[in-house]
Protein backbone atom coordinates (compact mmCIF):
# COMPACT_ATOMS: atom_id res chain seq x y z
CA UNK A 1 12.62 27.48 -22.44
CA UNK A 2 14.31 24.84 -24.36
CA UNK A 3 18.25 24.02 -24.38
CA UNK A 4 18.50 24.93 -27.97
CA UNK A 5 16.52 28.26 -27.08
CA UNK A 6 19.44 29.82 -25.26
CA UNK A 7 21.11 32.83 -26.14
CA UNK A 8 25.33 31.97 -26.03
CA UNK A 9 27.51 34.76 -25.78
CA UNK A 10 31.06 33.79 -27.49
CA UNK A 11 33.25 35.82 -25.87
CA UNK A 12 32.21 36.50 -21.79
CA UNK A 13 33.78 39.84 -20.61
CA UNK A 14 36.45 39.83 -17.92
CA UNK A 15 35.34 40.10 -14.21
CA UNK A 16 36.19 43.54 -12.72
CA UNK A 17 37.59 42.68 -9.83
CA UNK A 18 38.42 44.79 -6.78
CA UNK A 19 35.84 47.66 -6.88
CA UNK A 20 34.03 46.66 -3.82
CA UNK A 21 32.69 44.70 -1.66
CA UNK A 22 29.14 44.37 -3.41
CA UNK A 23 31.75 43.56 -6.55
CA UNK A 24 32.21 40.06 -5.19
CA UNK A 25 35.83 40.89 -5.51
CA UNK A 26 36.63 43.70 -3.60
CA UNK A 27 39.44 44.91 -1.44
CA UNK A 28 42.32 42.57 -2.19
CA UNK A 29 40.95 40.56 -5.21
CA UNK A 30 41.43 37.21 -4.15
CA UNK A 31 44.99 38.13 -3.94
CA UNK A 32 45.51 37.44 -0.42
CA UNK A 33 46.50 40.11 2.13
CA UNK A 34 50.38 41.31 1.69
CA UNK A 35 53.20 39.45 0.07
CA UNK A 36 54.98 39.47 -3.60
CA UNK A 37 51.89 37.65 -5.42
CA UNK A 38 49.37 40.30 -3.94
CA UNK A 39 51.50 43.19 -5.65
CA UNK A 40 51.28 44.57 -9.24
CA UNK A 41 54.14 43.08 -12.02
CA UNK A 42 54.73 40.55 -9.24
CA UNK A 43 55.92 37.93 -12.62
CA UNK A 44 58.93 35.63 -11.25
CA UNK A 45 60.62 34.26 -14.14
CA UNK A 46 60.08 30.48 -14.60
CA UNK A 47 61.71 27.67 -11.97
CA UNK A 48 62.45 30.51 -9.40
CA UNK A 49 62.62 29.60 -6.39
CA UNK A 50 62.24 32.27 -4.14
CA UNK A 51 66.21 32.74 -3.99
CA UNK A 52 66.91 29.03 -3.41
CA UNK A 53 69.28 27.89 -6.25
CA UNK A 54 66.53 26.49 -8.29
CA UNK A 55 66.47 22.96 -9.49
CA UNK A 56 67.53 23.16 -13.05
CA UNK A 57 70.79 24.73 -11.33
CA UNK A 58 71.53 22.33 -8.83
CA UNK A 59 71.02 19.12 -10.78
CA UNK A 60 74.22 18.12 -12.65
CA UNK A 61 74.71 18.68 -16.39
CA UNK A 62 75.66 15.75 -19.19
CA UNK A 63 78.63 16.40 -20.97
CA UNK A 64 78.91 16.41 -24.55
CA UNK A 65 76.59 15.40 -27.57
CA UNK A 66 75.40 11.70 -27.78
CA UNK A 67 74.18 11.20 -31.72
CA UNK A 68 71.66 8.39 -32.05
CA UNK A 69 72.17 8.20 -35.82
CA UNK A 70 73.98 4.42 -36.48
CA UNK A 71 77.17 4.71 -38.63
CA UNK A 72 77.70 3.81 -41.71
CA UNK A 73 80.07 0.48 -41.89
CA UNK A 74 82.97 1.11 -43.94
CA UNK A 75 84.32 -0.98 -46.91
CA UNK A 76 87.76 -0.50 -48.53
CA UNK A 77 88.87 -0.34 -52.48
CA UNK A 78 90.82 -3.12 -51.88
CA UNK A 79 88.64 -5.86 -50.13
CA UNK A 80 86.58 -5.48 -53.68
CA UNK A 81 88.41 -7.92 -55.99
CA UNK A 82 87.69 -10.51 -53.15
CA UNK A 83 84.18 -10.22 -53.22
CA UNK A 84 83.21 -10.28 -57.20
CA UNK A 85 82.05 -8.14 -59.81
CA UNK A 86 79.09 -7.01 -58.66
CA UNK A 87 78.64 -5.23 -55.06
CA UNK A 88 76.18 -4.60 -53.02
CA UNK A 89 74.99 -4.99 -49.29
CA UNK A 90 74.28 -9.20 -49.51
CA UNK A 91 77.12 -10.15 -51.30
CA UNK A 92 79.74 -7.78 -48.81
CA UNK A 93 77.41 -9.15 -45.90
CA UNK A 94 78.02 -12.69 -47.36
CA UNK A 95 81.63 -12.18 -47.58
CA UNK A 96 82.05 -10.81 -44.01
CA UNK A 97 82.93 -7.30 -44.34
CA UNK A 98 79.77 -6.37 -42.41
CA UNK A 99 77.73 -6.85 -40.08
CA UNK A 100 73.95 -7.06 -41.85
CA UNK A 101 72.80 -6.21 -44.90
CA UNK A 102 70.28 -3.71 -43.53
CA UNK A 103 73.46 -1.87 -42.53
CA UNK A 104 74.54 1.79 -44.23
CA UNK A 105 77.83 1.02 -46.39
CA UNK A 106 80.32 3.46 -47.25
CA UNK A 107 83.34 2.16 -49.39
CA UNK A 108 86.87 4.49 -48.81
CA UNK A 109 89.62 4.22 -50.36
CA UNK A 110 92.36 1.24 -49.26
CA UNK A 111 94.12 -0.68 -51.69
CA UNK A 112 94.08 -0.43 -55.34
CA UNK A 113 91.25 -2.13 -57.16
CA UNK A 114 92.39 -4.31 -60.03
CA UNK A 115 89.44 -5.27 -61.84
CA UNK A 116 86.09 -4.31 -63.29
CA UNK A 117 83.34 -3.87 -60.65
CA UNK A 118 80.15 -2.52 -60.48
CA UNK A 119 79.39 -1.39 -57.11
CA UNK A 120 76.22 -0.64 -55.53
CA UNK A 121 76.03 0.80 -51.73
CA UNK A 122 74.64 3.85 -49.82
CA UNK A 123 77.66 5.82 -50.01
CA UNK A 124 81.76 6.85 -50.99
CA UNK A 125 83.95 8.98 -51.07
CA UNK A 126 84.76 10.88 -53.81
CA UNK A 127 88.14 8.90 -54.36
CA UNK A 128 86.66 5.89 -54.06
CA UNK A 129 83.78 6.51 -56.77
CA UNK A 130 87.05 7.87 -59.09
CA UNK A 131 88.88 4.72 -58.51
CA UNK A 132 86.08 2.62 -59.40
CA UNK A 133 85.79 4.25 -62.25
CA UNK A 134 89.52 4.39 -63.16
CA UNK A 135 89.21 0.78 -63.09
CA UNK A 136 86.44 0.19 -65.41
CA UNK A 137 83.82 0.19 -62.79
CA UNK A 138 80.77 1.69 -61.80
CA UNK A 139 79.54 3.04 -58.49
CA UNK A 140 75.41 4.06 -58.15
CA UNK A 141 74.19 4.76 -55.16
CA UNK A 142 71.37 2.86 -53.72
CA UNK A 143 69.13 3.14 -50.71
CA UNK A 144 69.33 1.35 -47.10
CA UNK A 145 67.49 -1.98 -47.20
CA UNK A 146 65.12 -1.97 -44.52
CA UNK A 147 64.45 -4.93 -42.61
CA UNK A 148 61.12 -6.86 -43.32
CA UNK A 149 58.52 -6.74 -40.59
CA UNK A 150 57.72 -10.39 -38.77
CA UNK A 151 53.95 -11.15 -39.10
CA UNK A 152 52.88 -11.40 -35.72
């Protein structure tokens, strides 16, 4: 007979266990003698302990929420006139309002804008977008420039 020869059942049927001892698994089927395991519907729910204050229960519990999501810097309506007419993540980096360029921007109203820009960030609120355009401006939103990878 050759390995290839053999006949494979797909689906093997369940042992019956504990009708005798000729059975292979008779009497207590491998159950052990007495006890809560040895007993029919003997489930415990999950991380029970046997009456012990289980684990999840004794160990203490962090407070609170912890988002990992960065925040958005925030620019105001009036630190634009300082920076010039056009907007965008380099030239507010450049001018020191934040941190990085590869940073999510958000411009809020703060001051009254007195000229003509075009701005370009990630986000604002809706008064801001209305008093950039009040002014002559524009506002488009753009997405977060990611940082280039360093060949290794």
């Amino acid at each position: 007979m050759k390995y290839n020869d053999l006949k494979v059942v797909a689906n093997r049927s369940s042992r019956r266990v504990g009708r005798g001892i000729a059975a292979g698994q008779g009497k207590t089927a491998g159950r052990g003698t007495k006890g809560q395991s040895s007993r029919t519907g003997s489930g415990r729910r999950p991380g029970f302990e046997g009456g012990q204050n289980p684990l999840m229960q004794r160990l203490p519990k962090l407070p609170g929420f912890t988002s990992k999501r960065p925040k958005a810097e925030v620019i105001y309506t009036g630190q634009l006139d300082a920076i010039g007419s056009v907007v965008d993540n380099f030239t507010a980096f450049s001018a020191g309002l934040v941190s990085s360029p590869h940073v999510r921007v958000k411009l809020i109203v703060k001051g009254a804008i007195s000229k003509k820009v075009s701005v370009k960030l990630q986000a604002a609120s809706e008064a801001a977008i209305a008093s950039v355009q009040k002014s002559g401006g524009t506002f488009t939103v753009t997405p977060q420039i990611k940082r280039i990878a360093k060949e290794k």
